[in-house]
C-alpha atoms as a PDB file:
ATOM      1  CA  UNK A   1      88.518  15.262 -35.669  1.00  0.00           C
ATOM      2  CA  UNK A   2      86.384  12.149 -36.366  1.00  0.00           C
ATOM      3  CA  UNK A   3      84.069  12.107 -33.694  1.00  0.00           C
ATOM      4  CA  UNK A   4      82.709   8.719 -34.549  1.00  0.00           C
ATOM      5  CA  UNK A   5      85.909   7.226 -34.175  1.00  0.00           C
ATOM      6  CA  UNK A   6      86.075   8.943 -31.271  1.00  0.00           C
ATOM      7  CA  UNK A   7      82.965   7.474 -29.451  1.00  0.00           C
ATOM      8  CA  UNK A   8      83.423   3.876 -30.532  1.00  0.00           C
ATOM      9  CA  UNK A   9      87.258   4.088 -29.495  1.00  0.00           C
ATOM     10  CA  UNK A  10      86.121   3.961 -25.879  1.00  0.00           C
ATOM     11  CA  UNK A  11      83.461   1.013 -26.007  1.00  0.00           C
ATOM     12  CA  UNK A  12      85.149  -1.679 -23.952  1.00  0.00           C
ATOM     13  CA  UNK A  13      85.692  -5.346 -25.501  1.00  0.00           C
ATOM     14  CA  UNK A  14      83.715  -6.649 -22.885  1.00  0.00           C
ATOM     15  CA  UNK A  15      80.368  -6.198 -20.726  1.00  0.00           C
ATOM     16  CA  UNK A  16      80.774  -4.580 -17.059  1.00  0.00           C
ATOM     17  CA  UNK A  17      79.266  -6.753 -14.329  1.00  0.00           C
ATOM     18  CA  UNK A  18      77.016  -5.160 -12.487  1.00  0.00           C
ATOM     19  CA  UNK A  19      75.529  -5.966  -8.926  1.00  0.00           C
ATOM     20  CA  UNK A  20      72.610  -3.879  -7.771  1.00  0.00           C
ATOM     21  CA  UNK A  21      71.593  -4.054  -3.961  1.00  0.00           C
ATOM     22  CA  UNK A  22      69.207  -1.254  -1.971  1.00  0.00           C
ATOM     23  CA  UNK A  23      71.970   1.095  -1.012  1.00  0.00           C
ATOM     24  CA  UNK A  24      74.681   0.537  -3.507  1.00  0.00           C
ATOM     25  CA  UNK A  25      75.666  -0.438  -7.181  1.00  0.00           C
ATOM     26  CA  UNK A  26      79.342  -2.030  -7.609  1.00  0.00           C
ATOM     27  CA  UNK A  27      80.955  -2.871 -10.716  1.00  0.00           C
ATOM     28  CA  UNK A  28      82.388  -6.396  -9.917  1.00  0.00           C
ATOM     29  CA  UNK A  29      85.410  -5.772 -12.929  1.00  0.00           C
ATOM     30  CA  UNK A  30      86.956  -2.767 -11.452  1.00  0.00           C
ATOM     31  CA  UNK A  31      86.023  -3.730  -7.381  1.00  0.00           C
ATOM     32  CA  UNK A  32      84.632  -0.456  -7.104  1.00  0.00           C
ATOM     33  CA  UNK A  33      81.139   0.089  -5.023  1.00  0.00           C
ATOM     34  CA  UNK A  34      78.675   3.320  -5.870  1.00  0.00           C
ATOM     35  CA  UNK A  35      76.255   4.428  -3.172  1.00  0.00           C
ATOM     36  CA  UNK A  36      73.131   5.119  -3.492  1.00  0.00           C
ATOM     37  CA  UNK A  37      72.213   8.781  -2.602  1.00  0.00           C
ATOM     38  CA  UNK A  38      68.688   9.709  -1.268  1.00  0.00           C
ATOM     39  CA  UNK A  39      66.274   9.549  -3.383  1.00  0.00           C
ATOM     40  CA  UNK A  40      67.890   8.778  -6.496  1.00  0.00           C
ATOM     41  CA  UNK A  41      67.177   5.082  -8.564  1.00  0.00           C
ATOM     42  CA  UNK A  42      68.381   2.906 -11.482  1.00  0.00           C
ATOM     43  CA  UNK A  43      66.619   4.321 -14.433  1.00  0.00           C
ATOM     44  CA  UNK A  44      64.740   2.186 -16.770  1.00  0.00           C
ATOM     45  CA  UNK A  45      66.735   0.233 -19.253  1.00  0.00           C
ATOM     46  CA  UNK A  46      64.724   2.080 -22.065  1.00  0.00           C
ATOM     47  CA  UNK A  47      65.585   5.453 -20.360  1.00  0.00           C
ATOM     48  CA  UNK A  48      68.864   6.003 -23.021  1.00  0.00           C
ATOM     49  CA  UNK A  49      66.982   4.343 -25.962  1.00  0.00           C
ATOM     50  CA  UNK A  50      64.568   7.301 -25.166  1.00  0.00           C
ATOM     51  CA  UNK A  51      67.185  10.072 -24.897  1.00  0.00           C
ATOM     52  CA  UNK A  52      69.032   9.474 -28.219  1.00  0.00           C
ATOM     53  CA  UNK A  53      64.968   8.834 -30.407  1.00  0.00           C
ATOM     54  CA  UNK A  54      64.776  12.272 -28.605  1.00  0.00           C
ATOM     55  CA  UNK A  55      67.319  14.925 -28.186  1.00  0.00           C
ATOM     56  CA  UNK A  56      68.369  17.145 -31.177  1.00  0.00           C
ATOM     57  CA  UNK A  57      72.492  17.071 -31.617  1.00  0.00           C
ATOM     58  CA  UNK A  58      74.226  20.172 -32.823  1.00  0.00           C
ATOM     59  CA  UNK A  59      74.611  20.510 -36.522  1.00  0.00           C
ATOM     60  CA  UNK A  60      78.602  20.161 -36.428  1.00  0.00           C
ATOM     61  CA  UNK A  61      78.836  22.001 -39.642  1.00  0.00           C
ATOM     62  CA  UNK A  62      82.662  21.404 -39.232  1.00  0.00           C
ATOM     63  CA  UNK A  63      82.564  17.578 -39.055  1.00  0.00           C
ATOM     64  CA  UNK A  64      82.392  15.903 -42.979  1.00  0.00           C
ATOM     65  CA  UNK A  65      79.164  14.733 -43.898  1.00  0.00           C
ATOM     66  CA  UNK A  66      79.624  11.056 -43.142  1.00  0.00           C
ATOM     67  CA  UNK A  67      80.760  11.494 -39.149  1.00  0.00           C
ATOM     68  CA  UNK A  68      78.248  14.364 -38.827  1.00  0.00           C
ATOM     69  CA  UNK A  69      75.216  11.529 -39.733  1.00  0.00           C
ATOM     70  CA  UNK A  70      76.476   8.188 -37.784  1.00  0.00           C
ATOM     71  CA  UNK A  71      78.500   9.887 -34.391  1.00  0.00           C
ATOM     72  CA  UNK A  72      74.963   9.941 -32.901  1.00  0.00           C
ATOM     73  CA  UNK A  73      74.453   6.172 -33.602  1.00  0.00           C
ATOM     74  CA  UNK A  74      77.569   5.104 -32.423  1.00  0.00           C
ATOM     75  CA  UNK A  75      76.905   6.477 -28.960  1.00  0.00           C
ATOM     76  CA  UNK A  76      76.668   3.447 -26.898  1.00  0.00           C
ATOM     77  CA  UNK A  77      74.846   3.190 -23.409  1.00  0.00           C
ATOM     78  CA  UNK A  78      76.193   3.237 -20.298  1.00  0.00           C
ATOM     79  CA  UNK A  79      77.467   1.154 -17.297  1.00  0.00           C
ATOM     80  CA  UNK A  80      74.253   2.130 -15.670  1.00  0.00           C
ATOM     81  CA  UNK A  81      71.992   5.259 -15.462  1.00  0.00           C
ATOM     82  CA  UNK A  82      70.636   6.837 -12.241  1.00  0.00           C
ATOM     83  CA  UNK A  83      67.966   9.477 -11.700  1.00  0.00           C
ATOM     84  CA  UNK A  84      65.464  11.373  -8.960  1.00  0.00           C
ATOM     85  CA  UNK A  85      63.100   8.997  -7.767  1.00  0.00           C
ATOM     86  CA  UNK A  86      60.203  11.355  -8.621  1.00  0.00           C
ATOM     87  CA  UNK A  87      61.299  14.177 -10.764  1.00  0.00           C
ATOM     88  CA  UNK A  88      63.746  11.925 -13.105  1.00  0.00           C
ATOM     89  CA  UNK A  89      65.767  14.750 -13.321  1.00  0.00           C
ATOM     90  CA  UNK A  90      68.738  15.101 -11.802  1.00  0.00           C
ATOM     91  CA  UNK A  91      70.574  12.230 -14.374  1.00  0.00           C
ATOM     92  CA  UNK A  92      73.899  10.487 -13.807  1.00  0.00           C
ATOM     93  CA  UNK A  93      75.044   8.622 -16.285  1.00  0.00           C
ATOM     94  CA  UNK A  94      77.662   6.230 -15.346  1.00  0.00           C
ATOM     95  CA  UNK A  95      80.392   4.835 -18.120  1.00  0.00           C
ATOM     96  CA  UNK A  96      83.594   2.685 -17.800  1.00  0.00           C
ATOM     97  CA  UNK A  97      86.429   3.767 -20.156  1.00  0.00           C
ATOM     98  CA  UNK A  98      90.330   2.414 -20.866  1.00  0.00           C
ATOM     99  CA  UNK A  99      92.658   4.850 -19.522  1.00  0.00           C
ATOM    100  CA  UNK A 100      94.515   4.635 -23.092  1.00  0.00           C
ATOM    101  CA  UNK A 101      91.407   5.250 -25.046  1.00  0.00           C
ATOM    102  CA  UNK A 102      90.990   9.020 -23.350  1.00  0.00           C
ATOM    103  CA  UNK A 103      94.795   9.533 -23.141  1.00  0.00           C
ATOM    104  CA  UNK A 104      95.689   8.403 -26.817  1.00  0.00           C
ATOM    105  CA  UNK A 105      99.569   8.843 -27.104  1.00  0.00           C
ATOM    106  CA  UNK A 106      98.916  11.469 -24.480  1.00  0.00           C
ATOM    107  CA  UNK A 107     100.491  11.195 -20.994  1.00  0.00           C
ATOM    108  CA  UNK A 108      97.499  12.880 -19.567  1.00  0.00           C
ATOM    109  CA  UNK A 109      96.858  12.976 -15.435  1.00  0.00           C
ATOM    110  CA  UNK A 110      93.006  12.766 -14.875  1.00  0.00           C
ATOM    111  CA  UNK A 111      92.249  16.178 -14.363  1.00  0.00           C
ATOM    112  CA  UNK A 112      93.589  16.682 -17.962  1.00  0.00           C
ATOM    113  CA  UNK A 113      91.491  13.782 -19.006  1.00  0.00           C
ATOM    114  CA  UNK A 114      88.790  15.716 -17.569  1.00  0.00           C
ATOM    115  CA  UNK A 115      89.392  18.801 -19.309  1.00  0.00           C
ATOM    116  CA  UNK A 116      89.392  16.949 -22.649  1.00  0.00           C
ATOM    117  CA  UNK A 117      86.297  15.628 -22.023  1.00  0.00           C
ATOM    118  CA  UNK A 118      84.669  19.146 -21.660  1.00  0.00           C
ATOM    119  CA  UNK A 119      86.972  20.623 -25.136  1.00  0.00           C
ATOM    120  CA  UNK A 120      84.850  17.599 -26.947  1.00  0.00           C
ATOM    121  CA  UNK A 121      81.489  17.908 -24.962  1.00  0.00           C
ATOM    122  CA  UNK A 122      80.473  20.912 -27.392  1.00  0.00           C
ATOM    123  CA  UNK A 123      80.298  18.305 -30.328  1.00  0.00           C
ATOM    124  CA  UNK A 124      77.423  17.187 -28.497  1.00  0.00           C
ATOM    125  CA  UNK A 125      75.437  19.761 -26.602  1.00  0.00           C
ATOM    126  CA  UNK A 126      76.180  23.060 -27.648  1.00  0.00           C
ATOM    127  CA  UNK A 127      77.637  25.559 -24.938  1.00  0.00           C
ATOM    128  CA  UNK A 128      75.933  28.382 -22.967  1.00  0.00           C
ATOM    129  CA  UNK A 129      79.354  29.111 -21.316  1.00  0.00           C
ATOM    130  CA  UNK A 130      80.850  32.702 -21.553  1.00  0.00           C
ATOM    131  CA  UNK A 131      84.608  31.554 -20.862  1.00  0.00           C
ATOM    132  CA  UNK A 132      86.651  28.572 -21.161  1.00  0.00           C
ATOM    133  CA  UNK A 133      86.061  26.065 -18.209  1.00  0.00           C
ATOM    134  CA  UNK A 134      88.357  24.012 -15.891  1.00  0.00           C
ATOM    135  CA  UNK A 135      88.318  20.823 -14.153  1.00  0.00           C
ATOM    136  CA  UNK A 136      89.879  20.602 -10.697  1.00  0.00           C
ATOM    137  CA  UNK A 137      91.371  17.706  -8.838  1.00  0.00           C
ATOM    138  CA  UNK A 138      89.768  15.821  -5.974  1.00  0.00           C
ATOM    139  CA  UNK A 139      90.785  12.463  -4.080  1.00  0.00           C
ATOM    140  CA  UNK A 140      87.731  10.456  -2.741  1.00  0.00           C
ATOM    141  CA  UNK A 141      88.611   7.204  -0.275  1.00  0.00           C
ATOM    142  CA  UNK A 142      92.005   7.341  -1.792  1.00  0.00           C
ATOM    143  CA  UNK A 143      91.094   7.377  -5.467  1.00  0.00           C
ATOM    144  CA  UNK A 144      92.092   9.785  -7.653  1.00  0.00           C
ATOM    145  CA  UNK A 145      89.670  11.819  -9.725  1.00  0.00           C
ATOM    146  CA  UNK A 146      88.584  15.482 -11.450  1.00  0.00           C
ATOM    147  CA  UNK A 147      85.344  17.557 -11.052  1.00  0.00           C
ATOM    148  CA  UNK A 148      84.494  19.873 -13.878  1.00  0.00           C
ATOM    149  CA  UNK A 149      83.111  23.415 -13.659  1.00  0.00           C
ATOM    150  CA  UNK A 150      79.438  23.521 -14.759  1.00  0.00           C
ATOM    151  CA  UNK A 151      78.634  23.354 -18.516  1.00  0.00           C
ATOM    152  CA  UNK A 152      75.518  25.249 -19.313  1.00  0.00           C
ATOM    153  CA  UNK A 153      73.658  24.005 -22.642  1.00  0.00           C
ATOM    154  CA  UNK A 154      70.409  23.836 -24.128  1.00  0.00           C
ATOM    155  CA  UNK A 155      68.827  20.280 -23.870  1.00  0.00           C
ATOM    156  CA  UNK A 156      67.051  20.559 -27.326  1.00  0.00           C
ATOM    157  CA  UNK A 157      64.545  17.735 -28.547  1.00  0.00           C
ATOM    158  CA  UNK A 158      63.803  17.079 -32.101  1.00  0.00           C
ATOM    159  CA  UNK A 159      60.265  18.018 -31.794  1.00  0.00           C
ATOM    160  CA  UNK A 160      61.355  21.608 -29.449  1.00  0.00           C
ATOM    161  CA  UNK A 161      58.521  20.306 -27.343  1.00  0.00           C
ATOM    162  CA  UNK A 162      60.704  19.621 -24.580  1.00  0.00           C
ATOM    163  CA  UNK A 163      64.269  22.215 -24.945  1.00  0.00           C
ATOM    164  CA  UNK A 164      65.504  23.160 -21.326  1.00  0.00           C
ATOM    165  CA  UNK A 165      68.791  25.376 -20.405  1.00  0.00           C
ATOM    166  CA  UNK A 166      70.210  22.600 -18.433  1.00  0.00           C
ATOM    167  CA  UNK A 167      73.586  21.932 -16.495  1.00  0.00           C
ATOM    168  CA  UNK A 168      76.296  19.308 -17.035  1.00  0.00           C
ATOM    169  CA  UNK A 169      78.960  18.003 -14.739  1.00  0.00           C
ATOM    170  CA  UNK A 170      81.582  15.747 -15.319  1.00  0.00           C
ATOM    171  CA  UNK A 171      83.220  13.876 -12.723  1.00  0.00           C
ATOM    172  CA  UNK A 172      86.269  11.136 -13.603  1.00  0.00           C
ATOM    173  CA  UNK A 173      87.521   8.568 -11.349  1.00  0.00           C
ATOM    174  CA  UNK A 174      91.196   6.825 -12.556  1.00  0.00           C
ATOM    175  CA  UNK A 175      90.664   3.588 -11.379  1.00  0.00           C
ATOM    176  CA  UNK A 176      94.464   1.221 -12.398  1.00  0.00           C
ATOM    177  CA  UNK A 177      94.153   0.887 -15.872  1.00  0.00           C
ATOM    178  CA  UNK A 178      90.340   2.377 -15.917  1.00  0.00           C
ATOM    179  CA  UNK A 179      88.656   5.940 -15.777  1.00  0.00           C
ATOM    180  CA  UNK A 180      84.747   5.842 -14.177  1.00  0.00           C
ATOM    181  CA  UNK A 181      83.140   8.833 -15.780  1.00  0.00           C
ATOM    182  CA  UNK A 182      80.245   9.877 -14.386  1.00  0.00           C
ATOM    183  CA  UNK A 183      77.789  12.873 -16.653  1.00  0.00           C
ATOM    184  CA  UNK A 184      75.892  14.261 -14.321  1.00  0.00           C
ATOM    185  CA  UNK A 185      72.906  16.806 -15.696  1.00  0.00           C
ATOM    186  CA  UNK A 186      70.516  18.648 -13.863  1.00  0.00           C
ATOM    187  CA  UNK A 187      68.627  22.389 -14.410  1.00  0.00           C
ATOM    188  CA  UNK A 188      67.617  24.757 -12.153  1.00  0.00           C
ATOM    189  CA  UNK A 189      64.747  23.517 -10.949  1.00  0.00           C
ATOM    190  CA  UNK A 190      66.085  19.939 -10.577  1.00  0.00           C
ATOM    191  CA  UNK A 191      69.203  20.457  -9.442  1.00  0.00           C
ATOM    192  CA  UNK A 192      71.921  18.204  -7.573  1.00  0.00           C
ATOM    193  CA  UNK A 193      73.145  20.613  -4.901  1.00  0.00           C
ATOM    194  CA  UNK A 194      76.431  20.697  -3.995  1.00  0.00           C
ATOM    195  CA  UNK A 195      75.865  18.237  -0.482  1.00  0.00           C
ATOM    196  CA  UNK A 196      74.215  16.320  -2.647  1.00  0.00           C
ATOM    197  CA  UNK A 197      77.188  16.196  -5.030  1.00  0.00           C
ATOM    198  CA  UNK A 198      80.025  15.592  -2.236  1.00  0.00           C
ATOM    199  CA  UNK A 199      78.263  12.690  -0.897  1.00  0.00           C
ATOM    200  CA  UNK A 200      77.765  10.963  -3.939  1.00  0.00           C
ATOM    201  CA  UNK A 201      81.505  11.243  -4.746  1.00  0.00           C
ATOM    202  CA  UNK A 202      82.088   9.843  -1.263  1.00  0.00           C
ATOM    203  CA  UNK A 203      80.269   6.907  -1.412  1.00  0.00           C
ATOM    204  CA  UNK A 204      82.698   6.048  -3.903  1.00  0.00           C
ATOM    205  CA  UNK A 205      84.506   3.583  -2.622  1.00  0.00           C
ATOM    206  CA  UNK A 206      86.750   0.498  -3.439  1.00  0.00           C
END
């Protein structure tokens, strides 16, 4: 696998227009509208510039030597980020992919693009998982979408000042010839509870 290739496969040839209001976010390309759940915010523009000068990737002994030292660089930022008002923590990070980039040659439903998306999430955060995981289908306003299980890791930073067992979710909406994939992470102290979680993916909406 070449991760790198990977990552920059999915960067779209063009910029997502965004329009931010009190109560909702909508991306203006794909006619789809995000609500705002309590207490949550757009993070600071600086807020992913911040995460990647920080966090410490797994060593990917398996990966050659010149993917294992530029996959981290080509990570590009997302549509938008949003987090807990006060605590920062829950995150959800919001990205826009091409269908074809996450199927490949692949006839993959969404769930299965899910699933993929968690066998490839280890190259990046190393798991605390005991078992395999699985994604699950949901429909929200009459989109189609997936919700993974919960992948435990280790949010390590480079200087260990900062390493926390955390949680990620990942939730995928197919949108016509897009998937909205949303990486939710919390811990157990700052935690996105499961109300919390329903309603976002209901406000949802196109």
């Amino acid at each position: 696998m070449n991760l790198t290739k990977e990552i920059t496969s999915r960067k779209l040839n063009f910029e997502p227009q965004v329009e931010i209001s009190n109560e909702s976010i909508k991306i203006k390309d794909i006619g789809i509208s995000i609500d705002l759940i309590e207490n949550f915010v757009l993070a600071d523009k600086d807020t992913f510039n911040k995460f990647k000068a920080e966090y410490q990737f797994p060593k990917n002994s398996e990966l050659n030597k010149k993917d294992r030292e530029s996959f981290a660089d080509a990570i590009f930022e997302p549509v938008f980020i949003l987090e807990n008002s006060e605590k920062k923590r829950p995150i959800i990070a919001c990205y826009l992919f091409d269908v074809r980039a996450l199927k490949g040659k692949n006839n993959l439903n969404i769930r299965s693009i899910n699933k993929f998306e968690l066998m490839w999430t280890s190259y990046l955060a190393e798991p605390k998982n005991d078992r395999r995981l699985n994604a699950k289908r949901i429909v929200t306003n009459e989109l189609n979408g997936a919700i993974s299980e919960t992948y435990r890791f280790e949010y390590k930073t480079k200087n260990d000042s900062k390493n926390k067992l955390s949680n990620l979710k990942i939730l995928t909406i197919e949108i016509k010839d897009y998937v909205l994939t949303f990486y939710i992470v919390d811990d157990e102290k700052n935690s996105l509870n499961q109300a919390e979680l329903e309603k976002f993916i209901n406000g949802i909406k196109n």
